[in-house]
C-alpha atoms as a PDB file:
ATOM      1  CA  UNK A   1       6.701 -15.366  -1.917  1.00  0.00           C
ATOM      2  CA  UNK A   2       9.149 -17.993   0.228  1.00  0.00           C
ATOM      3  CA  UNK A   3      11.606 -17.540   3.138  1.00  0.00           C
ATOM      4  CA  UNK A   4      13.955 -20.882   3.469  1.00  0.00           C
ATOM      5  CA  UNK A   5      13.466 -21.807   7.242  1.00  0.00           C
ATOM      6  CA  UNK A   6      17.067 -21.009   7.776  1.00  0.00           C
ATOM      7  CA  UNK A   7      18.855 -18.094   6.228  1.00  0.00           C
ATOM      8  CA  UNK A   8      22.441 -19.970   6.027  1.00  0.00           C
ATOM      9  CA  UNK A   9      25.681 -17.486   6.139  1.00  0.00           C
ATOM     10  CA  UNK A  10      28.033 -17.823   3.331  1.00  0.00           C
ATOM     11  CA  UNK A  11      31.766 -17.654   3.595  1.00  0.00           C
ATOM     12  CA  UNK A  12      32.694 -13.477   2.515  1.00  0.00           C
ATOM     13  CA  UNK A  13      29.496 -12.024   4.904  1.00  0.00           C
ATOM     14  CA  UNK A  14      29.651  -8.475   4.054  1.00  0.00           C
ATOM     15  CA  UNK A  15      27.707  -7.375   7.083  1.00  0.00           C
ATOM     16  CA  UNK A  16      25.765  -3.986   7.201  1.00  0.00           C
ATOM     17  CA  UNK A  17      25.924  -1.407  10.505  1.00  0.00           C
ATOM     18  CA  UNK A  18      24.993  -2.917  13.779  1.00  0.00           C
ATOM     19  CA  UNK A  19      24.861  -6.476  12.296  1.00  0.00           C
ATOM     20  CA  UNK A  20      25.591  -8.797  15.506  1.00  0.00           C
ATOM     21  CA  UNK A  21      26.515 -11.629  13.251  1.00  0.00           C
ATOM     22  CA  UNK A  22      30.368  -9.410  12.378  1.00  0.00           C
ATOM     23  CA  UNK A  23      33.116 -10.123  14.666  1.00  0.00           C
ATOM     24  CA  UNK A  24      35.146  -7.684  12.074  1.00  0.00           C
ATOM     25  CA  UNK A  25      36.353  -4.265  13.661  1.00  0.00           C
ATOM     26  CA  UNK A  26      34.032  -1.245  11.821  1.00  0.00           C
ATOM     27  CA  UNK A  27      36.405  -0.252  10.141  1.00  0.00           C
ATOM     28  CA  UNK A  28      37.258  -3.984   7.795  1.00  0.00           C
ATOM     29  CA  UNK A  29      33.626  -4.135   7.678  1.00  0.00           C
ATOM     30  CA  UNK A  30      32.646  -3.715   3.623  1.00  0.00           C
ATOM     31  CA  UNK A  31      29.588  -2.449   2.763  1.00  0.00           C
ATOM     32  CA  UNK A  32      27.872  -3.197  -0.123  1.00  0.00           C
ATOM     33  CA  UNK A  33      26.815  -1.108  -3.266  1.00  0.00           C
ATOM     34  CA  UNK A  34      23.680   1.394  -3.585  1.00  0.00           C
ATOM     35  CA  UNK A  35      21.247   0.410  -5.914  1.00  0.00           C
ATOM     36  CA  UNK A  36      20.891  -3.650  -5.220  1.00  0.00           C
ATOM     37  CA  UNK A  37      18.568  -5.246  -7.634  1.00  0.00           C
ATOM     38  CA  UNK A  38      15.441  -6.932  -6.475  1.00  0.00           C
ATOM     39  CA  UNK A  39      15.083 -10.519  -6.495  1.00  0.00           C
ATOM     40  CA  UNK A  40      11.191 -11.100  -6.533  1.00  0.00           C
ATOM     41  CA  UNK A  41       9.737 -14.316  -8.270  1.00  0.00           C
ATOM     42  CA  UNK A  42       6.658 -13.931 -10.557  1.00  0.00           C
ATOM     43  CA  UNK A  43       3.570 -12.902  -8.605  1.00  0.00           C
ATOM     44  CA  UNK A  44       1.323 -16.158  -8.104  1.00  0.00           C
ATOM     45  CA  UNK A  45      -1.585 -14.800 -10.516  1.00  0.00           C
ATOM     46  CA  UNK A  46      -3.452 -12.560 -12.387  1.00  0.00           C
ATOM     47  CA  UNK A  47      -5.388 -11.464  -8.926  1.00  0.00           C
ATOM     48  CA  UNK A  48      -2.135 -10.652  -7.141  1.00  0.00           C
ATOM     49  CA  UNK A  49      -1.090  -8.311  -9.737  1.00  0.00           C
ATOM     50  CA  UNK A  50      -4.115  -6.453  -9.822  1.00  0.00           C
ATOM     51  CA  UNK A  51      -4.010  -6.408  -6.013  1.00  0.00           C
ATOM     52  CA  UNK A  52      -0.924  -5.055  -5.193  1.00  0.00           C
ATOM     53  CA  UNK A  53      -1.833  -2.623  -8.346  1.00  0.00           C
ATOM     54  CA  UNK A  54      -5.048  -1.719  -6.942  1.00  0.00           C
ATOM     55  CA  UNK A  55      -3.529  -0.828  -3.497  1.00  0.00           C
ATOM     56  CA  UNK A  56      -0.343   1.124  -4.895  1.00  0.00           C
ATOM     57  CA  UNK A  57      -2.451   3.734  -7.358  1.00  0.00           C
ATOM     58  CA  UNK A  58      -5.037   4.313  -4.512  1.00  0.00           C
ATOM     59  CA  UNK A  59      -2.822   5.280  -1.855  1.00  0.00           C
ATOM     60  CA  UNK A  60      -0.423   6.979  -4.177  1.00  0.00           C
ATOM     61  CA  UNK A  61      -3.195   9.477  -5.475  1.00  0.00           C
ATOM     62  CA  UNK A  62      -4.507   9.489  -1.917  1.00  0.00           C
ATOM     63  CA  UNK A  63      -1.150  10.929  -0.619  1.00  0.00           C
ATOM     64  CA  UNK A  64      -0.081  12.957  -3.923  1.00  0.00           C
ATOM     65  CA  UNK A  65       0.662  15.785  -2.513  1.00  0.00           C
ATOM     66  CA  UNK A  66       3.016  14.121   0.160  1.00  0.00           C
ATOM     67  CA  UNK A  67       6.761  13.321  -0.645  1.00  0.00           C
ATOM     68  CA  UNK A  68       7.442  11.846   2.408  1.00  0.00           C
ATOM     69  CA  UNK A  69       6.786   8.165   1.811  1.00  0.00           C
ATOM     70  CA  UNK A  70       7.426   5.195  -0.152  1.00  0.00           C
ATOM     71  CA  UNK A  71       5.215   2.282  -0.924  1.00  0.00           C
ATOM     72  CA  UNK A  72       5.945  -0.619  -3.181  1.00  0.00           C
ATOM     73  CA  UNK A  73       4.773  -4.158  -4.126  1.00  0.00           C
ATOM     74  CA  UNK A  74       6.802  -7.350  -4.990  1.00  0.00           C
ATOM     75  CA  UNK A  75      10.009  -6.074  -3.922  1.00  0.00           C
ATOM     76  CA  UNK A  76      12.830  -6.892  -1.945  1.00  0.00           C
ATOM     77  CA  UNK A  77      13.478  -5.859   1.680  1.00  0.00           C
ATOM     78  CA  UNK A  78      17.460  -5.892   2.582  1.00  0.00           C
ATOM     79  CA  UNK A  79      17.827  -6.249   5.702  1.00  0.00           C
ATOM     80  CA  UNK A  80      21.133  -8.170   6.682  1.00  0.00           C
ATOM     81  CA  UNK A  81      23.906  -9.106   3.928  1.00  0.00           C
ATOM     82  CA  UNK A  82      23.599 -12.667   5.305  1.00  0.00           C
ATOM     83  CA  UNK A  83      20.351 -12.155   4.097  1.00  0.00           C
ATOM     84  CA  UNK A  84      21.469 -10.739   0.912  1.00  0.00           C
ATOM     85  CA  UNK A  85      24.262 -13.473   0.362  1.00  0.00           C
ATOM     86  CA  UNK A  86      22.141 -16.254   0.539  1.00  0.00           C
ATOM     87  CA  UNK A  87      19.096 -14.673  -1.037  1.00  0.00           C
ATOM     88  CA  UNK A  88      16.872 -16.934   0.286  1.00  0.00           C
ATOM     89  CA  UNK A  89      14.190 -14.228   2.053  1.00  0.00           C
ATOM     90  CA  UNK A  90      11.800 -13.026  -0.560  1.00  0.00           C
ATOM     91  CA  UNK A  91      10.241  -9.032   0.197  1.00  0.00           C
ATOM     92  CA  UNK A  92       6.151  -8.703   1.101  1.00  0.00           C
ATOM     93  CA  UNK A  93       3.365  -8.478  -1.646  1.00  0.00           C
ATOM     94  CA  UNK A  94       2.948  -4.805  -0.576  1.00  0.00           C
ATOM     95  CA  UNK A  95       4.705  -2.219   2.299  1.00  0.00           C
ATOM     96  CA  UNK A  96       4.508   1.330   2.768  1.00  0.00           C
ATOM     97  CA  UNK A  97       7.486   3.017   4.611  1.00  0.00           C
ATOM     98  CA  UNK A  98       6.944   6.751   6.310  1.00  0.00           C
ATOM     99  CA  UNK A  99       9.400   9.153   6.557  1.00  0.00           C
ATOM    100  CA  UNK A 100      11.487   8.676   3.939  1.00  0.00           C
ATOM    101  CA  UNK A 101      12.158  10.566   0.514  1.00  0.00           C
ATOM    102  CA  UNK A 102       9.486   9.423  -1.815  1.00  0.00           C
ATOM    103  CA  UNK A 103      11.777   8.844  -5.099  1.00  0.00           C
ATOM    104  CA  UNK A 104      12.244   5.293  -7.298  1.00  0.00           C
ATOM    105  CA  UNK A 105      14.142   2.668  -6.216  1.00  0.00           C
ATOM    106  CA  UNK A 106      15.496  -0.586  -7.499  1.00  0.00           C
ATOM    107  CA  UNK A 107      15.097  -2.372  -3.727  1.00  0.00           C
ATOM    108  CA  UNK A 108      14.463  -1.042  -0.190  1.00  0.00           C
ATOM    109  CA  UNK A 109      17.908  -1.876   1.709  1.00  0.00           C
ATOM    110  CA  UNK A 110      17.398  -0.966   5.449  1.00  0.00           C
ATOM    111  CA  UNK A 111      20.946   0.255   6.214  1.00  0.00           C
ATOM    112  CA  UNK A 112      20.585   2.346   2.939  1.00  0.00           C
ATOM    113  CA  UNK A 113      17.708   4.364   4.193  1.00  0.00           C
ATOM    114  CA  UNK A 114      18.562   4.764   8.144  1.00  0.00           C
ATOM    115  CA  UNK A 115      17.783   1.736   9.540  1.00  0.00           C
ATOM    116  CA  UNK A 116      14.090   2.207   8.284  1.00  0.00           C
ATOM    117  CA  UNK A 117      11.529  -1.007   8.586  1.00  0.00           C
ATOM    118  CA  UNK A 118       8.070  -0.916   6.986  1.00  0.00           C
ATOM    119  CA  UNK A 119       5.277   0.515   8.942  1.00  0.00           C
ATOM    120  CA  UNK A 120       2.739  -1.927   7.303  1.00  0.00           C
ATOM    121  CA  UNK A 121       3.073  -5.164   5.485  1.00  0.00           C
ATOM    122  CA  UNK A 122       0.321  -6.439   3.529  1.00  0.00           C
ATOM    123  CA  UNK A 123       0.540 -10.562   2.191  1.00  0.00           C
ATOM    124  CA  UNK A 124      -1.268 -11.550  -0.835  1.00  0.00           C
ATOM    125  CA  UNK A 125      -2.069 -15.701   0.341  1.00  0.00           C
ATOM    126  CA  UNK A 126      -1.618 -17.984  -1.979  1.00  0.00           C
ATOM    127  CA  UNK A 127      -2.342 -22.140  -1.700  1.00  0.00           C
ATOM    128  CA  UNK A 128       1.821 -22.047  -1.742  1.00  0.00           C
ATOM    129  CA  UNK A 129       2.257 -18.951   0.409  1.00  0.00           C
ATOM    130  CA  UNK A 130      -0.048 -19.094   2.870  1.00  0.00           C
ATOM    131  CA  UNK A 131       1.826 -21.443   5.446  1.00  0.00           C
ATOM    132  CA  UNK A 132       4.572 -19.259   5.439  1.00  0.00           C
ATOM    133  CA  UNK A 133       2.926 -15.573   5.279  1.00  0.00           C
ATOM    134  CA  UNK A 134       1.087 -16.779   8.343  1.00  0.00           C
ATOM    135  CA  UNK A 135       4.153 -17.902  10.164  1.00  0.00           C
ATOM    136  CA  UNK A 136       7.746 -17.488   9.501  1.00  0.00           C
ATOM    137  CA  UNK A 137       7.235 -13.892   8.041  1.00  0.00           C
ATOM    138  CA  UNK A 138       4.724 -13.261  10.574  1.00  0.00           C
ATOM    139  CA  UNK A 139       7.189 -14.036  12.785  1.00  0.00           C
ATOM    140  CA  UNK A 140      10.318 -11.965  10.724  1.00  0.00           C
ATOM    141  CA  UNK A 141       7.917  -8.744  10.787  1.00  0.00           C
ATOM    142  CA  UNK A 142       7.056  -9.096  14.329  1.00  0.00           C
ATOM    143  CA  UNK A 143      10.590  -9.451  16.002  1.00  0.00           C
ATOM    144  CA  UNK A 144      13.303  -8.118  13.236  1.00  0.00           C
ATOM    145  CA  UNK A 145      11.096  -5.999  11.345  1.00  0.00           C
ATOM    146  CA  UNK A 146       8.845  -4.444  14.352  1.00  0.00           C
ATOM    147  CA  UNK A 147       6.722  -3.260  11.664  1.00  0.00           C
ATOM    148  CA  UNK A 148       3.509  -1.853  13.700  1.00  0.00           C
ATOM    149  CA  UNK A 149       0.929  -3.214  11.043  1.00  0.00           C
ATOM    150  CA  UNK A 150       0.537  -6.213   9.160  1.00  0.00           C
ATOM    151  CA  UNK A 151      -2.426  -7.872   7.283  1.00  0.00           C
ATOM    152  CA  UNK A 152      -2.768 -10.651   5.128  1.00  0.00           C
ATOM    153  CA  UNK A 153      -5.741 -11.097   2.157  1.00  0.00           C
ATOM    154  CA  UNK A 154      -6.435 -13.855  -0.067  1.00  0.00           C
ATOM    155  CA  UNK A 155      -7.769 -12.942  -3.197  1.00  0.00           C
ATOM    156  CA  UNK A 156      -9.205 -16.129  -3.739  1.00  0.00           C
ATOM    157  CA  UNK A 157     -11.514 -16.974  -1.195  1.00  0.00           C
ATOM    158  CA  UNK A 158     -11.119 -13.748   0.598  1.00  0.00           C
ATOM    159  CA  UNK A 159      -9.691 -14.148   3.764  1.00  0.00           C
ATOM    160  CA  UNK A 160      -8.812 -10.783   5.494  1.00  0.00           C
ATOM    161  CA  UNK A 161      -7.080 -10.650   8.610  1.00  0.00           C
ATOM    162  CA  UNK A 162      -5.073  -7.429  10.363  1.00  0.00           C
ATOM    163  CA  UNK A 163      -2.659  -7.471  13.316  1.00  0.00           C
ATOM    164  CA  UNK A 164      -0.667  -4.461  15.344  1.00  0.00           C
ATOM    165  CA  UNK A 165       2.454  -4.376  17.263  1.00  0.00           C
ATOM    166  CA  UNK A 166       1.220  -4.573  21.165  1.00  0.00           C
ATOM    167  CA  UNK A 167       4.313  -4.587  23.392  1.00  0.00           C
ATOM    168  CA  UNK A 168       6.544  -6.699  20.998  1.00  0.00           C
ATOM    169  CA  UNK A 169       3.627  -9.225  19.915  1.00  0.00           C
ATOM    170  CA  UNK A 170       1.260  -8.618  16.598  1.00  0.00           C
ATOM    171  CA  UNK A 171      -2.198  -8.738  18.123  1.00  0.00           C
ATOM    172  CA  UNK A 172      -5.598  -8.966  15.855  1.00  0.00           C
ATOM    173  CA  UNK A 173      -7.062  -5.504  14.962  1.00  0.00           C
ATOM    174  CA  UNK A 174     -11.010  -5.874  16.296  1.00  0.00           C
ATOM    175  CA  UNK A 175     -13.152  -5.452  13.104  1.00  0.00           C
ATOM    176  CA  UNK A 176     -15.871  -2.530  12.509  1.00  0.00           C
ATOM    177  CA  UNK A 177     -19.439  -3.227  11.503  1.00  0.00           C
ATOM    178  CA  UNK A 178     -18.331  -3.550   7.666  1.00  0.00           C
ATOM    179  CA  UNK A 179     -15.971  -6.440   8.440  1.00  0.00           C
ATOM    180  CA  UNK A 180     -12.656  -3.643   8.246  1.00  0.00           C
ATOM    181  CA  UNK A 181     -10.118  -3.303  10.117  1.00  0.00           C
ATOM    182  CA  UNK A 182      -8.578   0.172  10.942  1.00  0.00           C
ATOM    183  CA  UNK A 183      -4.966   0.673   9.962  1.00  0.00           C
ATOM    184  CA  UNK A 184      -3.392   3.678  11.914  1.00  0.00           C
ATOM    185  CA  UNK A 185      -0.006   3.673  10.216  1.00  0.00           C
ATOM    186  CA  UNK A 186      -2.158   4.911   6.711  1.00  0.00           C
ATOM    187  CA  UNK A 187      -5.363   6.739   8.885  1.00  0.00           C
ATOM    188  CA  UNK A 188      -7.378   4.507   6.654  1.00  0.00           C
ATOM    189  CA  UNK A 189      -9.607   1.120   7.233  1.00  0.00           C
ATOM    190  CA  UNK A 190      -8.596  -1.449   4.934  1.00  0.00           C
ATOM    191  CA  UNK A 191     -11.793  -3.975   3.828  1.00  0.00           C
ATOM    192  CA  UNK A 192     -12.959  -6.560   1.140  1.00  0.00           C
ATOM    193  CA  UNK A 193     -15.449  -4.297  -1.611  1.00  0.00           C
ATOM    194  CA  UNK A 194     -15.998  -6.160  -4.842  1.00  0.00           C
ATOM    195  CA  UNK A 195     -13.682  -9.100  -4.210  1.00  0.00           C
ATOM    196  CA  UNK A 196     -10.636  -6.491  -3.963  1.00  0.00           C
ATOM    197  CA  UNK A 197      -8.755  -5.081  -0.869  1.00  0.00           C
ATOM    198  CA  UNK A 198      -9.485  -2.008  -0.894  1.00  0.00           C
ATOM    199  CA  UNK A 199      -8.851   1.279   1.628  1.00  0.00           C
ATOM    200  CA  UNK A 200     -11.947   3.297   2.992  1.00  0.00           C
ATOM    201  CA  UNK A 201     -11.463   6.958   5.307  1.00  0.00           C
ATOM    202  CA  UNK A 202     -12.560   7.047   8.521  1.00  0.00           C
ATOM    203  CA  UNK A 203     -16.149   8.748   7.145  1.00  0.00           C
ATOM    204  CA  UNK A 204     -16.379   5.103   5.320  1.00  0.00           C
ATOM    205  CA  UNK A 205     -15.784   7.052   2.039  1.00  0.00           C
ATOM    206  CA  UNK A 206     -13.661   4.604  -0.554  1.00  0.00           C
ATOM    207  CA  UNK A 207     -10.653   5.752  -1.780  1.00  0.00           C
ATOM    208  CA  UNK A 208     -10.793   5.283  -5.772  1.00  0.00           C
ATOM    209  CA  UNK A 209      -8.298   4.619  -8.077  1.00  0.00           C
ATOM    210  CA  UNK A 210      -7.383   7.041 -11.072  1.00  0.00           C
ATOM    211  CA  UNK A 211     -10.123   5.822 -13.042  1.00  0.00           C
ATOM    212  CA  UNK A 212     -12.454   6.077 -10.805  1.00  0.00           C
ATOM    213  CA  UNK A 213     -11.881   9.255  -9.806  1.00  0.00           C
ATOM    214  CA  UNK A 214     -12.026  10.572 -13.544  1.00  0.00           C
ATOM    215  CA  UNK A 215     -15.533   8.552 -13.934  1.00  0.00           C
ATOM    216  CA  UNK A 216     -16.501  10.563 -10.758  1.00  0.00           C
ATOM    217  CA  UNK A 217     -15.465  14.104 -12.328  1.00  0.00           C
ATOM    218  CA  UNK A 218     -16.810  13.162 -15.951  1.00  0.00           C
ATOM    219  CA  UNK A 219     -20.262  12.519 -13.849  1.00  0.00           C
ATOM    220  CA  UNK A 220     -19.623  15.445 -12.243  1.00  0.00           C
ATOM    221  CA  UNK A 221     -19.502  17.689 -14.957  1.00  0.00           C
ATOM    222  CA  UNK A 222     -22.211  16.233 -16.786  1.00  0.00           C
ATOM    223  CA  UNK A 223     -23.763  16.554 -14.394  1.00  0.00           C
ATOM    224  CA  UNK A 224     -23.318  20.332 -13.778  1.00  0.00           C
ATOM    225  CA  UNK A 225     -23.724  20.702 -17.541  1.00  0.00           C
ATOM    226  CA  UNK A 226     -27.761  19.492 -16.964  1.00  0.00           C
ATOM    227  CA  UNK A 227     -28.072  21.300 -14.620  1.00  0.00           C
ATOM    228  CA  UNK A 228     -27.147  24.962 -16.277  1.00  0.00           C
ATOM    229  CA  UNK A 229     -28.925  23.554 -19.649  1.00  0.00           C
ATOM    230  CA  UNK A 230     -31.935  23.168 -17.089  1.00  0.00           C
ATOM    231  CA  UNK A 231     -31.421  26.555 -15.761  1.00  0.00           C
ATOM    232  CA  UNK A 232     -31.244  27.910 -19.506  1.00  0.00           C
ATOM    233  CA  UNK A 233     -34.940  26.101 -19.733  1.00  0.00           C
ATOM    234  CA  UNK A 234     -36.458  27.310 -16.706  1.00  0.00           C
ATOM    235  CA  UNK A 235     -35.246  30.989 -17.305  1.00  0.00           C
ATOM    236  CA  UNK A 236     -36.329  30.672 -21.355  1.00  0.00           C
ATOM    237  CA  UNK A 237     -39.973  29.749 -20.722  1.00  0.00           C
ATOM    238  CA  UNK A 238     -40.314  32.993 -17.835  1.00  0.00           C
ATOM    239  CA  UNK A 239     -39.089  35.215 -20.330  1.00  0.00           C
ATOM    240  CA  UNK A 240     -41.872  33.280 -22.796  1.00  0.00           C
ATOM    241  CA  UNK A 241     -44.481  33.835 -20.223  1.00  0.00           C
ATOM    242  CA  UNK A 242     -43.692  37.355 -19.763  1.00  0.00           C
ATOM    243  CA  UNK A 243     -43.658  38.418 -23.172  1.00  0.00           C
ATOM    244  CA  UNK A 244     -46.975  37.344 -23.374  1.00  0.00           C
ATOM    245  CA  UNK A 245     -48.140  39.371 -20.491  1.00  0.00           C
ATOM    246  CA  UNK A 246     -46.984  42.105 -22.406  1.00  0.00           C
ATOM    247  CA  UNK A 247     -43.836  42.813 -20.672  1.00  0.00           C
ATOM    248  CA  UNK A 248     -40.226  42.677 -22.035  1.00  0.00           C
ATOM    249  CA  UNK A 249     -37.438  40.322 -19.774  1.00  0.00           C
ATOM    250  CA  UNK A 250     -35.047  42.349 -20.805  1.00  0.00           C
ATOM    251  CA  UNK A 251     -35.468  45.917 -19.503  1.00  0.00           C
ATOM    252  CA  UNK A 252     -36.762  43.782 -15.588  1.00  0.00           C
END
């Protein structure tokens, strides 16, 4: 993902609500169309797409019985049509917004969905990312976005890092014991398991994906199926034992 260090304005701005950049009264002001197409490059690798994979289906079955949020990965975020002219500004790795319908959508335009920002960011690093993941969109989540939570993982050598909004400035989120870092915007830690990203409740439980959780119920069931094929067992050799004391199991 890139952002040019300079977002140039093109002659025929159409400028969304409460853009400072129009000197046009409201009502010349055209807004663009619903439904603008995303612009995303090709995620960097293999790893990235698994990533962003990995952290979509968890929290999605997580929060399956909410419909009041969208997340996302490798999409764009609209957020000025000077932005949107020059098409310069490429959307994060992977954002959840609250509070909004939970339904498809080709791109997340902010002055399409009430002036909505993400409440957390998360930046897949890459050797050709990483300079600007750790400081121009730092920078473009801390003042335009004021999203409230914003982390950053390499899935090559691991590096994990969290901040939160503290009176206009990201500040690091302190660590727990395991190395994770609490996110409150989801209720859930995020940490490193296995070489993934991965989310964890606040008992430390980890949140699996849909195949986990169908390896967990398969277990589950097998499980319960020894155990009433043990119970047969058990109650098979006392009616054994008390036929030959003479007495019949089935009149006791």
């Amino acid at each position: 993902m890139t952002v040019a260090q300079e977002l140039e304005p093109a002659e025929g701005i159409i400028f969304p609500p409460g853009d400072i950049e129009s000197d046009l009264p409201i009502e010349d002001i055209i807004f663009p169309p619903g439904d603008i197409e995303s612009k995303e490059p090709p995620l960097e690798s293999d790893l990235h797409l698994r990533q962003i994979i990995l952290l979509l289906q968890c929290l999605e079955l997580w929060w399956q019985n909410r419909n009041d949020f969208y997340a996302a990965g490798n999409l764009t975020i609209y957020y000025s049509e000077r932005q949107l002219k020059s098409e310069k500004f490429r959307g994060p790795d992977f954002f959840v917004v609250q509070g909004c319908e939970r339904k498809p959508r080709k791109s997340w335009v902010i002055w399409q969905e009430d002036g909505k920002y993400p409440n957390i960011i998360v930046e897949l690093l890459s050797s050709s990312t990483k300079a600007t993941d750790k400081g121009l969109k730092k920078q473009i989540y801390q003042d335009t976005f004021r999203t409230l939570e914003y982390f950053w993982f390499d899935p090559n050598n691991l590096e994990f890092a969290g901040f939160h909004l503290v009176d206009g400035n990201y500040q690091p989120i302190e660590p727990n014991p395991q190395g994770w870092l609490w996110s409150q915007q989801l209720d859930l830690y995020l940490g490193v398991q296995n070489n993934q990203l991965r989310y964890f409740t606040v008992q430390g439980e980890l949140l699996p994906t849909p195949e986990e959780l169908a390896a967990q119920e398969t277990q589950r069931a097998e499980q319960e199926k020894q155990r009433a094929e043990q119970e047969k067992q058990r109650a098979e050799r006392l009616a054994a034992k008390l036929r030959e004391l003479n007495i019949d199991p089935d009149f006791l």
